[in-house]
N, C-alpha and C. Protein backbone atom coordinates (compact mmCIF):
# COMPACT_ATOMS: atom_id res chain seq x y z
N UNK A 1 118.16 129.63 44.12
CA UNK A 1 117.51 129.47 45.44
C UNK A 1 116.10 128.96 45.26
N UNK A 2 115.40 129.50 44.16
CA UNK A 2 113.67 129.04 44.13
C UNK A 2 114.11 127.60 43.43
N UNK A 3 114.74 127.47 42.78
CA UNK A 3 114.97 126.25 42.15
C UNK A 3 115.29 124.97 43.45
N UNK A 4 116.18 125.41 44.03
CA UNK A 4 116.26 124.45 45.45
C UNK A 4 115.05 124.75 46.36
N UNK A 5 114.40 125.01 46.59
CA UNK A 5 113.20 125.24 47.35
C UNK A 5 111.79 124.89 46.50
N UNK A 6 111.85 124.73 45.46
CA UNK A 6 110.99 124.32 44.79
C UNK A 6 111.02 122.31 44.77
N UNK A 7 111.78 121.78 45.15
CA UNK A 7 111.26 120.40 45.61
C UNK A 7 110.58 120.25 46.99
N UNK A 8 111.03 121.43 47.85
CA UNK A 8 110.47 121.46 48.99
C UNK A 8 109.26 121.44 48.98
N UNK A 9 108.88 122.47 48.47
CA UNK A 9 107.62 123.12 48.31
C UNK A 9 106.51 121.79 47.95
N UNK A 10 107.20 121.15 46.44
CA UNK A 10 106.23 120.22 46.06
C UNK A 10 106.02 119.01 47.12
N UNK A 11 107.16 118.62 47.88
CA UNK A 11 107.25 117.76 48.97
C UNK A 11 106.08 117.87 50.09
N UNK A 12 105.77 119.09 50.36
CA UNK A 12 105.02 119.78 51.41
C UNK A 12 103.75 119.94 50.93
N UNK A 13 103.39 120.18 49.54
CA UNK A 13 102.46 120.00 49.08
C UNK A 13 101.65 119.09 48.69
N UNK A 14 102.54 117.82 48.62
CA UNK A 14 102.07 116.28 48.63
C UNK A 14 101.76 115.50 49.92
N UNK A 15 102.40 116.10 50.85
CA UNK A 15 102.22 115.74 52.38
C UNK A 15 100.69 116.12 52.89
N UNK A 16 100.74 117.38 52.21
CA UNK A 16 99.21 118.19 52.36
C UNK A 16 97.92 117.06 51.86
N UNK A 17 98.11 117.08 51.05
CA UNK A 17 97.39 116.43 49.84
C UNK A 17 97.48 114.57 50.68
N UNK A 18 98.04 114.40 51.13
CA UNK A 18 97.71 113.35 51.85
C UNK A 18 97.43 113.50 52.88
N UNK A 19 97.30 114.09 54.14
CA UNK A 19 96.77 114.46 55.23
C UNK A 19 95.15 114.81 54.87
N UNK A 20 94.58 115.30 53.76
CA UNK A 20 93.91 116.09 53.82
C UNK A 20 93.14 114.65 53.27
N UNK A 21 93.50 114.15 52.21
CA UNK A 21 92.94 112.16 51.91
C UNK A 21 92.54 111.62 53.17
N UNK A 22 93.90 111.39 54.32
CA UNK A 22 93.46 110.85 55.18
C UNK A 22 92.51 111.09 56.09
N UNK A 23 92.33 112.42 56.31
CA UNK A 23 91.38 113.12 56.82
C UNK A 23 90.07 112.70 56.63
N UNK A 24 89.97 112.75 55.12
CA UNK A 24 88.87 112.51 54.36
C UNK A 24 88.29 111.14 54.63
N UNK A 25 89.37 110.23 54.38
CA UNK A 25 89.18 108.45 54.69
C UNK A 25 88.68 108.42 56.01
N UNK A 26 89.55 109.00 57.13
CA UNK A 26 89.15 109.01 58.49
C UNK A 26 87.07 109.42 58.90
N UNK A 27 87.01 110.58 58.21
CA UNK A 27 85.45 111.27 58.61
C UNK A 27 84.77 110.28 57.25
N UNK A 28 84.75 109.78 56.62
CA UNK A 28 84.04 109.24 55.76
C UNK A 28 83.97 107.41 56.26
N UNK A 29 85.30 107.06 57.13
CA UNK A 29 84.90 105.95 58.28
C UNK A 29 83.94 106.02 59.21
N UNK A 30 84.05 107.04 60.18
CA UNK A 30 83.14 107.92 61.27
C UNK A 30 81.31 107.80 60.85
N UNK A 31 81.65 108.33 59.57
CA UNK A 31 80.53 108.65 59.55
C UNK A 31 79.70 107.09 58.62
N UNK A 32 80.45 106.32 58.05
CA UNK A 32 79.92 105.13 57.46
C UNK A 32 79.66 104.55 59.38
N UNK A 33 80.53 104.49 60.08
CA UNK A 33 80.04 103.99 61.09
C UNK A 33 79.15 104.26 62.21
N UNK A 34 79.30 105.71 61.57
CA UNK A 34 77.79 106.25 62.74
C UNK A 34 75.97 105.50 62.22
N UNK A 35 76.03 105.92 60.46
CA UNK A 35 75.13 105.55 59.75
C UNK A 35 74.88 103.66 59.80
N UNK A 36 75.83 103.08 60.17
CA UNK A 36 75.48 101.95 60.44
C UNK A 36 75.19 101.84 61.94
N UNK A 37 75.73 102.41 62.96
CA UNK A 37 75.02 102.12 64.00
C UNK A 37 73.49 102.84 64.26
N UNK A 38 73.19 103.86 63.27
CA UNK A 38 71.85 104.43 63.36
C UNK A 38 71.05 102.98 63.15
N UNK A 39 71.28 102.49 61.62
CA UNK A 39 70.75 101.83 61.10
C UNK A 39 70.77 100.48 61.58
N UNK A 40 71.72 99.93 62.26
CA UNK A 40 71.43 98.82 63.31
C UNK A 40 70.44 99.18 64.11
N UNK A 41 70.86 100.45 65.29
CA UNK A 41 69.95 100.51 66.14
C UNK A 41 68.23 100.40 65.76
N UNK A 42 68.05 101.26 64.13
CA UNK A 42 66.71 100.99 63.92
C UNK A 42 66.11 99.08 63.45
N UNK A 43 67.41 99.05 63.16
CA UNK A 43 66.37 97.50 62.63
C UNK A 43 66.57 96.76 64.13
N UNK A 44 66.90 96.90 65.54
CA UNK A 44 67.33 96.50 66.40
C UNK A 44 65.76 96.70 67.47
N UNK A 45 65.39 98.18 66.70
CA UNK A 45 64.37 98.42 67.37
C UNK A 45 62.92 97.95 66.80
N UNK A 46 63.06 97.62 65.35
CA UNK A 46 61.81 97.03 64.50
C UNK A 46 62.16 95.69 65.27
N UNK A 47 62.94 95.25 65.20
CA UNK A 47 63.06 93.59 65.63
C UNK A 47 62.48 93.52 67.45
N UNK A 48 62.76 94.33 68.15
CA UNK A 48 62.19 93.78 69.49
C UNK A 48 60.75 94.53 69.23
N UNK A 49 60.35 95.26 68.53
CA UNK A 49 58.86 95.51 68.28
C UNK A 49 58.00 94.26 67.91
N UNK A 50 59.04 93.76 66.94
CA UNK A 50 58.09 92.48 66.14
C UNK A 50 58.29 91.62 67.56
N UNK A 51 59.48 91.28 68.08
CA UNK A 51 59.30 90.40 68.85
C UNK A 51 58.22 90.20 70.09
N UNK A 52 58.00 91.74 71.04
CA UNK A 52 57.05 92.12 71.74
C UNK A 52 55.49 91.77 70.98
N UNK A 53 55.60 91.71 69.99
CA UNK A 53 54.09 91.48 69.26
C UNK A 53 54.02 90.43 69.16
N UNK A 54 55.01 89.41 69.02
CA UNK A 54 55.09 88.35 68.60
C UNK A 54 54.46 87.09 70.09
N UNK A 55 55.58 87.75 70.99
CA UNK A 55 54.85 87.58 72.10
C UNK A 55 53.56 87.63 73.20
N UNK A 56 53.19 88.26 72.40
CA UNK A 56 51.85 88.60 73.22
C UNK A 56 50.85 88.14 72.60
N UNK A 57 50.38 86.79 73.05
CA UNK A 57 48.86 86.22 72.70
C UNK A 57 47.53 86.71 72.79
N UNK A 58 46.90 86.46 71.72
CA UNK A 58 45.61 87.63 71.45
C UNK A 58 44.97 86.37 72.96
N UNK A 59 43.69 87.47 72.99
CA UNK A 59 42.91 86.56 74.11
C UNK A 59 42.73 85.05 74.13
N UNK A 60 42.13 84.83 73.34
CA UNK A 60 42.14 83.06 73.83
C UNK A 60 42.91 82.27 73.75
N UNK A 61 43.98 82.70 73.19
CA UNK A 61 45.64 82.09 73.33
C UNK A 61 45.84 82.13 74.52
N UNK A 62 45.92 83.38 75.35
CA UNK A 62 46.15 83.50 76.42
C UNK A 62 45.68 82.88 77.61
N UNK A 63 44.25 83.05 77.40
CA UNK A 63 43.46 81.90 78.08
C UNK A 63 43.88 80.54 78.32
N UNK A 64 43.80 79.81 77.03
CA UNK A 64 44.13 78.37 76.80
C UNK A 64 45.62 78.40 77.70
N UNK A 65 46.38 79.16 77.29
CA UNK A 65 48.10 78.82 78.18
C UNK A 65 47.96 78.67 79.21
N UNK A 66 47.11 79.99 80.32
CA UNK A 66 46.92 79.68 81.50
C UNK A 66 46.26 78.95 82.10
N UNK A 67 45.11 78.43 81.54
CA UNK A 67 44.46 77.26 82.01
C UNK A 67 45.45 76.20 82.24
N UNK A 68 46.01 76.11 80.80
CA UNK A 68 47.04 74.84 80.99
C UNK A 68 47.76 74.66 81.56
N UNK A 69 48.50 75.83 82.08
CA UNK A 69 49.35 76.52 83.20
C UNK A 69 49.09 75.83 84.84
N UNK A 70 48.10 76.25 84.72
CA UNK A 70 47.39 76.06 86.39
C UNK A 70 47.10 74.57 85.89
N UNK A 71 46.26 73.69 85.00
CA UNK A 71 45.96 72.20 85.25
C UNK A 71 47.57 71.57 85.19
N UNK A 72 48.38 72.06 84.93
CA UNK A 72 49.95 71.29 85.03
C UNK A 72 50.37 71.58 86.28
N UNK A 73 50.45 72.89 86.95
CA UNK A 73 50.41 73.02 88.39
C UNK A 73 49.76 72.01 89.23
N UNK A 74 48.53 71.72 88.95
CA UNK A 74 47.91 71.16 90.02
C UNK A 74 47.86 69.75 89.68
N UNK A 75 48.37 69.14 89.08
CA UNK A 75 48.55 67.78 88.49
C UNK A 75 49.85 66.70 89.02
N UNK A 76 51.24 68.15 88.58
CA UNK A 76 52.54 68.11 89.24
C UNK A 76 52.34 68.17 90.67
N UNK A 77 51.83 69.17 91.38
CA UNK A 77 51.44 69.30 93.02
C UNK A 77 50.73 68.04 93.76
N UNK A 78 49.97 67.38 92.90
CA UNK A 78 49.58 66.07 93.31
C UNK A 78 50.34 64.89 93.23
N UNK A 79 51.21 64.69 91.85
CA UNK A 79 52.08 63.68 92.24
C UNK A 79 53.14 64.02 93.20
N UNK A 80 53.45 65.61 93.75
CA UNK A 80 53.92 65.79 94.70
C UNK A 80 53.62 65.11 96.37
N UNK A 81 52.38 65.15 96.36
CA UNK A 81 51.86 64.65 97.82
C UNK A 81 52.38 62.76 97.83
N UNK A 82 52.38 62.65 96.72
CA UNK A 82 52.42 61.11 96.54
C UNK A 82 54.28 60.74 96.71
N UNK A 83 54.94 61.49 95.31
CA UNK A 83 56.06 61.24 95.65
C UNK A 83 57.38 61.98 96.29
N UNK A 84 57.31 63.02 96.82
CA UNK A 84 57.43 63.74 97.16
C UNK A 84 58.50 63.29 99.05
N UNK A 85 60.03 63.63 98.77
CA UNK A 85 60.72 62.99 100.42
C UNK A 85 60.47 64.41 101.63
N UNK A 86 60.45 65.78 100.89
CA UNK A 86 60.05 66.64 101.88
C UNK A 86 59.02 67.21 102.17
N UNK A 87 58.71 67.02 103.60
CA UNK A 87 57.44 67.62 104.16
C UNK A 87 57.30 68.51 103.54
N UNK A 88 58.40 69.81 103.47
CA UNK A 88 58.83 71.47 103.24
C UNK A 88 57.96 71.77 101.79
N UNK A 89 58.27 70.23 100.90
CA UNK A 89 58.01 70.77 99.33
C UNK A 89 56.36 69.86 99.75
N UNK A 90 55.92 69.00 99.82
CA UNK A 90 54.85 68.50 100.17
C UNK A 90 54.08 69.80 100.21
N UNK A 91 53.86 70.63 101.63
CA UNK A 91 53.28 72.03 101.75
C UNK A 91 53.29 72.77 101.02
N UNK A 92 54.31 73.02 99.94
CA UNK A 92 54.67 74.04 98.95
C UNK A 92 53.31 73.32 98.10
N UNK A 93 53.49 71.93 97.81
CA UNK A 93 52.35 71.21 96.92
C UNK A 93 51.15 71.33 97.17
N UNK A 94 50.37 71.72 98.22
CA UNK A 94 49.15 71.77 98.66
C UNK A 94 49.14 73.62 98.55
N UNK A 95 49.90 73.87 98.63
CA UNK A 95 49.82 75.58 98.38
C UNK A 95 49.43 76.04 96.71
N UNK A 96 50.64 74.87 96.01
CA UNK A 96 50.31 75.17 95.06
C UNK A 96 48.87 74.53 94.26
N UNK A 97 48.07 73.60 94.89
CA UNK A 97 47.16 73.18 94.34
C UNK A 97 45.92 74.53 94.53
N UNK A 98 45.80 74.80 95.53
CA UNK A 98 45.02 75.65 96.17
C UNK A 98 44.95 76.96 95.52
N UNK A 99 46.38 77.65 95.40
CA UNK A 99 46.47 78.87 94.66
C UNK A 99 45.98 78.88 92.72
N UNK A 100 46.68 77.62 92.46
CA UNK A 100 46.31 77.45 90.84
C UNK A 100 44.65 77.17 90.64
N UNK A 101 44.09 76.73 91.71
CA UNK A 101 43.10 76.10 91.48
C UNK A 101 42.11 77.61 91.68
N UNK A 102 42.60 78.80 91.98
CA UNK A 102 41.86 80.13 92.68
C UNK A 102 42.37 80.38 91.31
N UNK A 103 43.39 81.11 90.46
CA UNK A 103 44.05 81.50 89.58
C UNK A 103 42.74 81.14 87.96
N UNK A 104 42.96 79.86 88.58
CA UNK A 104 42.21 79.38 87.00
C UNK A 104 40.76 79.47 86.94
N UNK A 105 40.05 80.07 88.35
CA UNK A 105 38.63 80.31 88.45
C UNK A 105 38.77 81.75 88.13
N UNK A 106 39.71 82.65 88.31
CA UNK A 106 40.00 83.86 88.44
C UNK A 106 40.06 84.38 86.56
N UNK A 107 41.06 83.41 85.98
CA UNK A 107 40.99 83.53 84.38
C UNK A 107 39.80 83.54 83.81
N UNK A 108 38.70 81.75 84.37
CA UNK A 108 37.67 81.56 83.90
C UNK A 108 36.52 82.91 83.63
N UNK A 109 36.59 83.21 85.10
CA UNK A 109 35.41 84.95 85.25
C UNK A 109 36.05 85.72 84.14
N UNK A 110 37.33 86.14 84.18
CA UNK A 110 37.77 87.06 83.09
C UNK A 110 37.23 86.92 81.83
N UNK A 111 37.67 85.47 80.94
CA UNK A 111 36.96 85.25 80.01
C UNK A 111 35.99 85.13 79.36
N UNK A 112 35.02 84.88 80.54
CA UNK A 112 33.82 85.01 80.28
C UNK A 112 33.22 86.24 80.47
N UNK A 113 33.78 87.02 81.03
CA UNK A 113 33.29 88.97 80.56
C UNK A 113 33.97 89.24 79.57
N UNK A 114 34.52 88.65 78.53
CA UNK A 114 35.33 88.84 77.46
C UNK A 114 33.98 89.07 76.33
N UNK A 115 34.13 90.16 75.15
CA UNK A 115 33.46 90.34 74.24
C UNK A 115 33.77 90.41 73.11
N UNK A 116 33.23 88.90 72.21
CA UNK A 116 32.53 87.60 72.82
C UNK A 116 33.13 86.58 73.82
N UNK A 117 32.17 86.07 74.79
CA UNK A 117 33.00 85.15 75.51
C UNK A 117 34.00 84.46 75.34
N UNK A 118 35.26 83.76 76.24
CA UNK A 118 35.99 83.60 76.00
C UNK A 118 36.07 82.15 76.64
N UNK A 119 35.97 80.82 76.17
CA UNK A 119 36.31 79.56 77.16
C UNK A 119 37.63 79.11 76.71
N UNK A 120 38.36 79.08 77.91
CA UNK A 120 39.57 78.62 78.37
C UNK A 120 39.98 77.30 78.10
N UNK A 121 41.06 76.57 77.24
CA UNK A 121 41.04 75.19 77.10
C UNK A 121 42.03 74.54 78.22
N UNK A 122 41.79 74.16 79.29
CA UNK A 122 42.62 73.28 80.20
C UNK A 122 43.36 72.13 79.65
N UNK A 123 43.04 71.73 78.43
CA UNK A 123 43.90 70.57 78.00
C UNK A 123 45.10 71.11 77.81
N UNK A 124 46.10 69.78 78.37
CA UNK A 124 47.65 69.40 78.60
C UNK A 124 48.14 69.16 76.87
N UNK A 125 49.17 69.97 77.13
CA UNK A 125 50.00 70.21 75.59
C UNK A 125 50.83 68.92 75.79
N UNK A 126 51.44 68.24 74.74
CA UNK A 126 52.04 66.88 74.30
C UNK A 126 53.09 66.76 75.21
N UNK A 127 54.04 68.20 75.54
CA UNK A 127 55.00 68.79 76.31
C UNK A 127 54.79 68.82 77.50
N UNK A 128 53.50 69.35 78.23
CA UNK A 128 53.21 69.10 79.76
C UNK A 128 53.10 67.67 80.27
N UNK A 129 52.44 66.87 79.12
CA UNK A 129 52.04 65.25 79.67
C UNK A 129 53.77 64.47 79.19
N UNK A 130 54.35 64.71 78.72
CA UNK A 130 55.60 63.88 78.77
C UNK A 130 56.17 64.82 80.14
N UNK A 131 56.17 65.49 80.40
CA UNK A 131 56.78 66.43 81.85
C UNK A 131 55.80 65.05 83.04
N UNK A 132 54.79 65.61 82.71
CA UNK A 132 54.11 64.60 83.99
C UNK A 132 54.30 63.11 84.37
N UNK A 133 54.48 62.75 83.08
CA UNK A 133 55.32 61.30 82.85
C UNK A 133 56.38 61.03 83.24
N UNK A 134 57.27 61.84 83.16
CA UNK A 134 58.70 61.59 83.77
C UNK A 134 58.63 61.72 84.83
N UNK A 135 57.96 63.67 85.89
CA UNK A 135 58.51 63.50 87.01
C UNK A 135 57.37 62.40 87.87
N UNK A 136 56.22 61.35 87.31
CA UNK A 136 55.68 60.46 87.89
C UNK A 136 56.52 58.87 88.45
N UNK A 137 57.82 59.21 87.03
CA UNK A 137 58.78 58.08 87.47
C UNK A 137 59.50 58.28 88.66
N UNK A 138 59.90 59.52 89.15
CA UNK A 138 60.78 60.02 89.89
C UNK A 138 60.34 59.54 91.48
N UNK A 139 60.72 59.37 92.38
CA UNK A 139 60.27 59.16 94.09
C UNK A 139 61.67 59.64 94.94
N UNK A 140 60.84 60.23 96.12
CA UNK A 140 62.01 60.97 96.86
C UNK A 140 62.61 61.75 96.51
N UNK A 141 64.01 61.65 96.92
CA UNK A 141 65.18 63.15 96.63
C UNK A 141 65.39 63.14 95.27
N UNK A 142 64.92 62.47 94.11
CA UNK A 142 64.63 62.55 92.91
C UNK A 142 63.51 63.46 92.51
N UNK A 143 62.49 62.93 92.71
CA UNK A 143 61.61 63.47 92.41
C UNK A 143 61.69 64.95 93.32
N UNK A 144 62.33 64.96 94.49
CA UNK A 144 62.14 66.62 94.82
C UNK A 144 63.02 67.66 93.75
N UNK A 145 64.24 67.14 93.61
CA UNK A 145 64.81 67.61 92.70
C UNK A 145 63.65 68.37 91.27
N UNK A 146 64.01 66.79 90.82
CA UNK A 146 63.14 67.58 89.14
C UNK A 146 61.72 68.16 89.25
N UNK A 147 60.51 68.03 90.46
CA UNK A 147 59.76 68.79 91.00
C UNK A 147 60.29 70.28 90.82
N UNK A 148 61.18 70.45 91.58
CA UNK A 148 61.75 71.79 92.17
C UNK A 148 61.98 72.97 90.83
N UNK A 149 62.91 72.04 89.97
CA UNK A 149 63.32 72.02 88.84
C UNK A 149 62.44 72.75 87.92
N UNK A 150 61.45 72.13 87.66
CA UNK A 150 60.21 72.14 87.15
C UNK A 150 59.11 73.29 87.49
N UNK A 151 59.17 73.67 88.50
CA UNK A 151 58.38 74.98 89.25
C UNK A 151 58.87 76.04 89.19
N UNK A 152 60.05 75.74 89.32
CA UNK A 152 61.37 77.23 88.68
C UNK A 152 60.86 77.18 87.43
N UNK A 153 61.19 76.48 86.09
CA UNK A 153 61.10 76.96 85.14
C UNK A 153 59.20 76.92 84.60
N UNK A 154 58.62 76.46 85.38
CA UNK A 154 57.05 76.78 85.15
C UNK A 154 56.81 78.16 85.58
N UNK A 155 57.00 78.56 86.85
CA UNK A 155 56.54 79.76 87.11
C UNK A 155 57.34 80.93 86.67
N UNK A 156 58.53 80.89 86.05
CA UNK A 156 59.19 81.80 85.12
C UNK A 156 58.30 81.93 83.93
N UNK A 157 58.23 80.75 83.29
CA UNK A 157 57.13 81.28 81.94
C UNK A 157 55.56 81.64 82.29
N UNK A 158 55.17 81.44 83.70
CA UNK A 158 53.93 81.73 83.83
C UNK A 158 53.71 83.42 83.93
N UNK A 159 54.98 83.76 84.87
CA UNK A 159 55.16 85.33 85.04
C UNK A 159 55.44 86.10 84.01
N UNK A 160 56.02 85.58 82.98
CA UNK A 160 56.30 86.60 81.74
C UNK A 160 55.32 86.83 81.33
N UNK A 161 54.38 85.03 80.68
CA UNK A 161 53.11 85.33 80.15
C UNK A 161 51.99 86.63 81.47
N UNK A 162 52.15 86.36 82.22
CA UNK A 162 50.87 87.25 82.90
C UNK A 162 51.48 88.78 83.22
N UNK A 163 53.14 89.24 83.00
CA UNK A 163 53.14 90.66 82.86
C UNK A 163 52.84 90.82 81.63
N UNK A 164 53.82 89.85 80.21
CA UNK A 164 53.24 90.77 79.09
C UNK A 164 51.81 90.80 79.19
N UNK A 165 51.18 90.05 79.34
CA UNK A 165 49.62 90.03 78.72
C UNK A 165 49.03 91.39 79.60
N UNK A 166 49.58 91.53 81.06
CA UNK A 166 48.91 92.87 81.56
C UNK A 166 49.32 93.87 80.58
N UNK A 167 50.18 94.06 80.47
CA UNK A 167 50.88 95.14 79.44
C UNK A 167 50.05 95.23 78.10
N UNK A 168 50.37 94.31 77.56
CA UNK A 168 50.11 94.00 75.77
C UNK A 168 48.48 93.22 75.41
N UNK A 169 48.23 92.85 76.50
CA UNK A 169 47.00 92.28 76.22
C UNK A 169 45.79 93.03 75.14
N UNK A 170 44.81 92.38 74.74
CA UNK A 170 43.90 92.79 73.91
C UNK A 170 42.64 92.48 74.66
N UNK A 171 42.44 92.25 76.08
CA UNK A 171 41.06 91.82 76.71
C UNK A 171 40.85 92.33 77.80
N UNK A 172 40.69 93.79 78.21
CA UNK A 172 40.38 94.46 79.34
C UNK A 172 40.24 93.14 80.22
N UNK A 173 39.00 92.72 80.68
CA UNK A 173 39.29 91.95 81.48
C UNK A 173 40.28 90.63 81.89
N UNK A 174 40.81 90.40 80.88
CA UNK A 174 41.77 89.30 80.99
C UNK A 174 43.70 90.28 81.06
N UNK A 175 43.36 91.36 80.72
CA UNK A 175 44.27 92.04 81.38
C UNK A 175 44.48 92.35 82.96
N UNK A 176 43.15 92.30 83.48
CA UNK A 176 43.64 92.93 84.67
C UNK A 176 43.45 91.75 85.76
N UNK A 177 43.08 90.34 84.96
CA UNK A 177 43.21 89.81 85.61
C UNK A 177 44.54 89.10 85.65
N UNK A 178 45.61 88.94 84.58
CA UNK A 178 46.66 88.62 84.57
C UNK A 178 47.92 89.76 85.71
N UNK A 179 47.18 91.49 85.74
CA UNK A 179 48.10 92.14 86.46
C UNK A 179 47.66 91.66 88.00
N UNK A 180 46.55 91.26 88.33
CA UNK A 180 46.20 90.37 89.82
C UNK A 180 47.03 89.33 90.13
N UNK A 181 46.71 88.31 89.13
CA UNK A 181 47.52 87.44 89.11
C UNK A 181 49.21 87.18 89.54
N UNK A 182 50.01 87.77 89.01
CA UNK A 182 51.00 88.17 88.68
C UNK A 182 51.90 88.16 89.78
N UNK A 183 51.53 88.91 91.02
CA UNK A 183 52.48 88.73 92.21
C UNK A 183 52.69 87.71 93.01
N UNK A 184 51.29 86.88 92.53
CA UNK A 184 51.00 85.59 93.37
C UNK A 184 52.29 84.69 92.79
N UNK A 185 52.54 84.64 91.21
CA UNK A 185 52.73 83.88 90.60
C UNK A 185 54.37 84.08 91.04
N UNK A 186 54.79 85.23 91.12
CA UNK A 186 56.53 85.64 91.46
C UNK A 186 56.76 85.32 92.87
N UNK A 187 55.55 84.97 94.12
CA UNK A 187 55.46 84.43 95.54
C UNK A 187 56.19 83.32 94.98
N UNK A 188 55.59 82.75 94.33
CA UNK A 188 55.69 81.32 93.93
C UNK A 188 57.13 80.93 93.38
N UNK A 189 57.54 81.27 92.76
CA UNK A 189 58.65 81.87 91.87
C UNK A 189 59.84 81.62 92.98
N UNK A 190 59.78 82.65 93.84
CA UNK A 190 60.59 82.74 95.29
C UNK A 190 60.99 81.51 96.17
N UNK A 191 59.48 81.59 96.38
CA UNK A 191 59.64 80.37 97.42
C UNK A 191 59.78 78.77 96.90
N UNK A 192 59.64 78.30 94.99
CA UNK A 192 60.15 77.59 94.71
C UNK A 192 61.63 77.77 95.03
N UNK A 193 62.07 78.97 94.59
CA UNK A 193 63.72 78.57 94.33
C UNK A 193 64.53 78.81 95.68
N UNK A 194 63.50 79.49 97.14
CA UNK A 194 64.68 79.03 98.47
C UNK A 194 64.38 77.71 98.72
N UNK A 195 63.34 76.70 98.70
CA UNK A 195 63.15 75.53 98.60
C UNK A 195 64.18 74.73 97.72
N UNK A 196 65.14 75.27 96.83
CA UNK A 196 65.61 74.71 95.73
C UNK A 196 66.86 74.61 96.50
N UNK A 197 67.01 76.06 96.83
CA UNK A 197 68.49 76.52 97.36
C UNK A 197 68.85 75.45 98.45
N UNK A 198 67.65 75.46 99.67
CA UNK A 198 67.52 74.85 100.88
C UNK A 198 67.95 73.19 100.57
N UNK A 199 67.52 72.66 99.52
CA UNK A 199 67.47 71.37 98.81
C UNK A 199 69.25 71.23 98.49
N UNK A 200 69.57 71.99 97.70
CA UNK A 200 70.98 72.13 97.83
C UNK A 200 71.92 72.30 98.45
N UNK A 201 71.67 72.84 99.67
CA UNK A 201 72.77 73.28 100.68
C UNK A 201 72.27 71.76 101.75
N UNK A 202 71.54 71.15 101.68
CA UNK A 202 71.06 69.96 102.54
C UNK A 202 72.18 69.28 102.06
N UNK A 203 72.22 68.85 100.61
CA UNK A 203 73.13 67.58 100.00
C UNK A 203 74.72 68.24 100.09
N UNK A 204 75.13 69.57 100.08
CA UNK A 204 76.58 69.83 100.62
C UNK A 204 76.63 69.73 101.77
């Protein structure tokens, strides 16, 4: 009888002995995969650290962008009056000359309570003057288009730059003048893109 029950036994005992492997394989997966998602998550979190730093221009970086910011605003807004088929965006163009032209006196004061002063470079990057070049070729429902176009994706990068810099900035005063700034710039933002919308639902 132990003799016939003794393959059993070893049968049951090898079954063991593998359950107890797999077990093992199973929590030693678990846990290789917990330790890699720790360890993702940390280099996930060094990486948008670096990136947040990376982003955020010390003061006169910041300066120089927005200057350049607002003289491309008000440059584009003028060949607006010129080529420009809607009244609707025309007005948007004289709004926007007016507001950039307050904005970039608004930076100027900042910088210059900056310690040491801070002067702002208004010169046009290689990138803004080929922009101005093209939409100068443009006239009419062309030119409202890539205008339109163009103000969407200007005042998107103008708003990032002026929250991070409120946030992350390094220039008390050029911080709080970017968090001033800031709502004007998302007005803008808006009412480019129902102008855009409005532009679109005209031609369907």
């Amino acid at each position: 009888m132990r003799a016939a029950l003794l393959p059993v036994a070893l049968l049951a005992l090898a079954a063991c002995h593998q359950r107890v492997a797999e077990n093992t394989d199973d929590t030693s997966n678990a846990t290789a995969a917990v330790l890699a998602s720790i360890g993702n998550s940390a280099v996930n979190a060094a990486d948008s650290m670096k990136d947040a730093l990376a982003r955020t221009p010390n003061g006169q970086d910041f300066a120089d962008t927005a200057a350049r910011s607002d003289a491309f605003e008000i440059a584009a807004a003028k060949l607006a009056g010129a080529n420009a088929a809607s009244a609707r965006l025309k007005a948007f163009a004289r709004e926007m000359i007016a507001a950039h032209t307050r904005s970039a006196a608004t930076i100027k004061v900042a910088a210059a309570r900056a310690a040491p002063a801070i002067t702002p470079d208004p010169k046009l990057t290689n990138e803004q003057m080929e922009k101005l070049a093209e939409l100068g070729r443009r006239k009419g429902a062309d030119f409202d288009r890539d205008y339109l176009t163009g103000q969407i994706d200007a005042h998107e990068r103008a708003l990032s730059l002026m929250k991070d810099y409120a946030r992350h900035g390094d220039v008390a005063s050029l911080k709080a003048a970017a968090a001033a700034i800031a709502p004007e710039v998302r007005r803008h933002l808006q009412h480019a893109k129902a102008l855009d919308a409005a532009r679109r639902a005209a031609i369907h």
